[in-house]
C-alpha atoms as a PDB file:
ATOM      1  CA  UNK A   1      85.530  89.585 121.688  1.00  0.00           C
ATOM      2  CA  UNK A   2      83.757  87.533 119.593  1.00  0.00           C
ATOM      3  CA  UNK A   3      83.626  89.900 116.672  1.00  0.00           C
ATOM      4  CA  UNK A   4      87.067  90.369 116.920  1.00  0.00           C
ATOM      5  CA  UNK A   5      87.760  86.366 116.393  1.00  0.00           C
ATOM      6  CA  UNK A   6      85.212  86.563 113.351  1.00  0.00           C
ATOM      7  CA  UNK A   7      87.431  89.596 111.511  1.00  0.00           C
ATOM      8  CA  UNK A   8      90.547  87.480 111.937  1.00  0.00           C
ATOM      9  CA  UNK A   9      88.694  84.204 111.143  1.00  0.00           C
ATOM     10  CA  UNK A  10      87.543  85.739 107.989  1.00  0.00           C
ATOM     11  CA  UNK A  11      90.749  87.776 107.477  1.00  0.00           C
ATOM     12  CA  UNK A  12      93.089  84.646 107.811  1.00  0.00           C
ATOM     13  CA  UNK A  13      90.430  82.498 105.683  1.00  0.00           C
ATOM     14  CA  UNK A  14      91.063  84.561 102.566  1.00  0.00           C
ATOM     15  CA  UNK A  15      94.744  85.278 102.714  1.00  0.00           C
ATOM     16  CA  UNK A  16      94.808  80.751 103.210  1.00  0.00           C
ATOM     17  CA  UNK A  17      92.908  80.845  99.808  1.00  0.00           C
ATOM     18  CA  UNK A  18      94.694  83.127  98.369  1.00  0.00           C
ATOM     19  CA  UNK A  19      98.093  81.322  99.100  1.00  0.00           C
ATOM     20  CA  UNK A  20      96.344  78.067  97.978  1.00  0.00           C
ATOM     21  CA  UNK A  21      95.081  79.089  94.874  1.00  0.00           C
ATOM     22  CA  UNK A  22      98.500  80.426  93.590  1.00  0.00           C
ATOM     23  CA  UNK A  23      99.605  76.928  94.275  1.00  0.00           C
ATOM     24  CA  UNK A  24      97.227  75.396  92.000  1.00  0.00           C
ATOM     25  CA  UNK A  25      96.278  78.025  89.760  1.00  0.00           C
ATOM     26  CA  UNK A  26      98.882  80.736  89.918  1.00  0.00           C
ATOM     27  CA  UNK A  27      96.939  83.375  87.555  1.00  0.00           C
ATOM     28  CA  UNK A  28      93.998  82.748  89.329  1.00  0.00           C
ATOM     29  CA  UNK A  29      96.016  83.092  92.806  1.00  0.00           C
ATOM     30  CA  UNK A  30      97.682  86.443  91.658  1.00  0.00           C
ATOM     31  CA  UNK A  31      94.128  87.701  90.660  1.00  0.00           C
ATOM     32  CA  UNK A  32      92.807  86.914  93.933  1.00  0.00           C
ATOM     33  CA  UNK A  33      96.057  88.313  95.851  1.00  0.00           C
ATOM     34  CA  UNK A  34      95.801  91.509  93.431  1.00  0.00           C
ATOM     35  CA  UNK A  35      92.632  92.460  95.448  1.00  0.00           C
ATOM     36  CA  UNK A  36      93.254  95.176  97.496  1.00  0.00           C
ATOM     37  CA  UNK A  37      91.664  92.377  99.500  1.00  0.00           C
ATOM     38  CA  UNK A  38      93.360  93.638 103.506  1.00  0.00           C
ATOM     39  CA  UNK A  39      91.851  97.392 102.240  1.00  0.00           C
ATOM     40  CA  UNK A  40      88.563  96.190 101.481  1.00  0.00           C
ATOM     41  CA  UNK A  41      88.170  93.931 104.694  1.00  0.00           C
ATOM     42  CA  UNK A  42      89.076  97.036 106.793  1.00  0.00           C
ATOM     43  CA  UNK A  43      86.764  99.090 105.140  1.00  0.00           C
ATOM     44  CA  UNK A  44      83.878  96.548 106.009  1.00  0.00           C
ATOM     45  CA  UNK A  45      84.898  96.262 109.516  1.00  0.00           C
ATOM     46  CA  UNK A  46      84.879  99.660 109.668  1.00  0.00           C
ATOM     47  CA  UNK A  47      81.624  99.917 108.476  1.00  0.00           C
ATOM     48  CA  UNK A  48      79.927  97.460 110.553  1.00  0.00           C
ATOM     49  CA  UNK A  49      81.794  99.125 113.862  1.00  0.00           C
ATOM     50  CA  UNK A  50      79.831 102.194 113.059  1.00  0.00           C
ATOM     51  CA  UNK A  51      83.040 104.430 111.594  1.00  0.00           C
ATOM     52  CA  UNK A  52      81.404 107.644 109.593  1.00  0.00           C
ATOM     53  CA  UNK A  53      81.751 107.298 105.691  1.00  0.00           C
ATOM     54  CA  UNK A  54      84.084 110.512 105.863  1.00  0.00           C
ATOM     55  CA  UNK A  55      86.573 108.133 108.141  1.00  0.00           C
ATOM     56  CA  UNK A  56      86.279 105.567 105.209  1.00  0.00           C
ATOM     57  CA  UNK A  57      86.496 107.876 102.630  1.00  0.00           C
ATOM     58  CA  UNK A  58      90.002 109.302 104.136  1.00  0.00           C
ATOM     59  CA  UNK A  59      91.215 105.947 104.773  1.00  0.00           C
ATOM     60  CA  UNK A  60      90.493 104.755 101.066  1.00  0.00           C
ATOM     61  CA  UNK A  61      92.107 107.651  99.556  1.00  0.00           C
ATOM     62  CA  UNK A  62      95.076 107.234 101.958  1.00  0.00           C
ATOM     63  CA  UNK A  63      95.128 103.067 100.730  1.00  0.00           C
ATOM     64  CA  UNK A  64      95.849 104.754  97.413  1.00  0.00           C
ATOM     65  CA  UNK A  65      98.710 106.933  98.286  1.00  0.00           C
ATOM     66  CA  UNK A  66     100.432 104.334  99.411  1.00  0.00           C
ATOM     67  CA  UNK A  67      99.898 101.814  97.316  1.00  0.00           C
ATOM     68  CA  UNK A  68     102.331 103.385  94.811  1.00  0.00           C
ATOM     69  CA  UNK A  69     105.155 103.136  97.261  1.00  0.00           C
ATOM     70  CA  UNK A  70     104.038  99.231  97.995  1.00  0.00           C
ATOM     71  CA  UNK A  71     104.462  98.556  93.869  1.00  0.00           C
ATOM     72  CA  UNK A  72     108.523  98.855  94.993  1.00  0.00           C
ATOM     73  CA  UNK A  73     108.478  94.976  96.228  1.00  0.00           C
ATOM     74  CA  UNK A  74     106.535  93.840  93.029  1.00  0.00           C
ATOM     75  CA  UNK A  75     109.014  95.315  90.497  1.00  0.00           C
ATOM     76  CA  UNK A  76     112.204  94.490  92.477  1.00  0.00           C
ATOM     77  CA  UNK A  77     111.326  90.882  93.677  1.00  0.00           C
ATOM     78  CA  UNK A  78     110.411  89.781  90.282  1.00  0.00           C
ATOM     79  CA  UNK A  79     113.716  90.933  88.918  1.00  0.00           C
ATOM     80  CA  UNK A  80     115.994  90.167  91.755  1.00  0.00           C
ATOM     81  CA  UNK A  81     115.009  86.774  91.498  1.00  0.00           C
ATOM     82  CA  UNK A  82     115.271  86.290  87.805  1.00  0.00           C
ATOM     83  CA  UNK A  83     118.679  87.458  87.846  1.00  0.00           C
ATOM     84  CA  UNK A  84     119.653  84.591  90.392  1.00  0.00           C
ATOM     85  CA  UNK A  85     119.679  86.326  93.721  1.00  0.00           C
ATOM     86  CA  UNK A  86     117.619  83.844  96.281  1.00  0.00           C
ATOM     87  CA  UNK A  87     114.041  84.148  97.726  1.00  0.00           C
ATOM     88  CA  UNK A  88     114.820  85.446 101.028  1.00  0.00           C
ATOM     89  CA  UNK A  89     117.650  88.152  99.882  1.00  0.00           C
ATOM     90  CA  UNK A  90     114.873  89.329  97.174  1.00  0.00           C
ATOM     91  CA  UNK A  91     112.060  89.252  99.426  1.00  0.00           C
ATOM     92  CA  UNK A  92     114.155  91.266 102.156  1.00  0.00           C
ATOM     93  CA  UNK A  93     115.479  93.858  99.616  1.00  0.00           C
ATOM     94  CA  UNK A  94     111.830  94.656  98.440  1.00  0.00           C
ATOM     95  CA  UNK A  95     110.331  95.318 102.008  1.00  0.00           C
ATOM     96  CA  UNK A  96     113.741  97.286 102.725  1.00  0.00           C
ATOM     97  CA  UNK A  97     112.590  99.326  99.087  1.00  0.00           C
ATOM     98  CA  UNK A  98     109.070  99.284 100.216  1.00  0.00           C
ATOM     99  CA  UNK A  99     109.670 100.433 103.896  1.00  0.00           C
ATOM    100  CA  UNK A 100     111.804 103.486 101.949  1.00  0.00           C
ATOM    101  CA  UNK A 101     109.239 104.113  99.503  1.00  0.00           C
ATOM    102  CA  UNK A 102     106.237 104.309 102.384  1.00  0.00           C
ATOM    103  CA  UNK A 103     108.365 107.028 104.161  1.00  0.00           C
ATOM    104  CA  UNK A 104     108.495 109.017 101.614  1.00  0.00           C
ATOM    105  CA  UNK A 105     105.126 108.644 100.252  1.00  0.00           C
ATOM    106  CA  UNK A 106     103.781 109.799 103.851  1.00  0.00           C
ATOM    107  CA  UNK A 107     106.323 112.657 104.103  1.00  0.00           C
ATOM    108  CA  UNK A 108     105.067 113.515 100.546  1.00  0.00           C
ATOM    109  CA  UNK A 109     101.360 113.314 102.142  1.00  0.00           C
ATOM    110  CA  UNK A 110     102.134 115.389 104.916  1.00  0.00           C
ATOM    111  CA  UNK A 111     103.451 118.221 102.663  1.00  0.00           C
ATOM    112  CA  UNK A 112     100.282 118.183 100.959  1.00  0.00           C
ATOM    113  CA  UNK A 113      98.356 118.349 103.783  1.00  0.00           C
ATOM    114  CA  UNK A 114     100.189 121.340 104.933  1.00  0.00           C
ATOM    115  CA  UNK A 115      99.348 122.395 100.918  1.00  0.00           C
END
């Protein structure tokens, strides 16, 4: 158990920074948050529980796949919000966009895997 309160210690620790860095420094803070930082914590946790590096290695090139889908909230927030709509509304439609864009990124991946 105690392992498990260091990972979210750690995790929870870097996602505080992150948020209070873009308060002070907001190119700094969108570096930071820019980190596939969640990805690369799971990959080290996976690590240290033991997982085999072909585990990792499909769960990296998985991170990838959907990444592209996740860009959905990053394009449409930005512009939603410029053009007046408020932060909740924007925030909502780009999760809604991103939800839509995961499904079919994995129904895309499973058709490849089928090849």
């Amino acid at each position: 158990m105690s392992q498990f309160l260091l990972k979210v210690l750690v995790s929870a620790l870097v996602v505080a920074g992150a948020s209070e860095l873009a308060r002070r420094y907001s190119v700094i803070g969108a570096l930071l948050a820019s980190l596939p930082l969640t990805s690369i914590l799971a990959m080290i946790w996976l690590w240290r529980d033991g997982e085999p590096a072909a585990k990792i290695a499909d769960f990296s090139a998985t991170i990838f796949w959907l990444v592209l889908p996740s860009l959905l909230l990053f394009i449409s927030m930005p512009l939603m919000l410029r053009a007046g709509f408020g932060f909740w509304p924007s925030l909502g439609a780009g999760c809604a966009l991103t939800v839509f864009g995961y499904a079919i990124g994995l129904y895309a991946l499973r058709l490849w895997a089928q090849g």
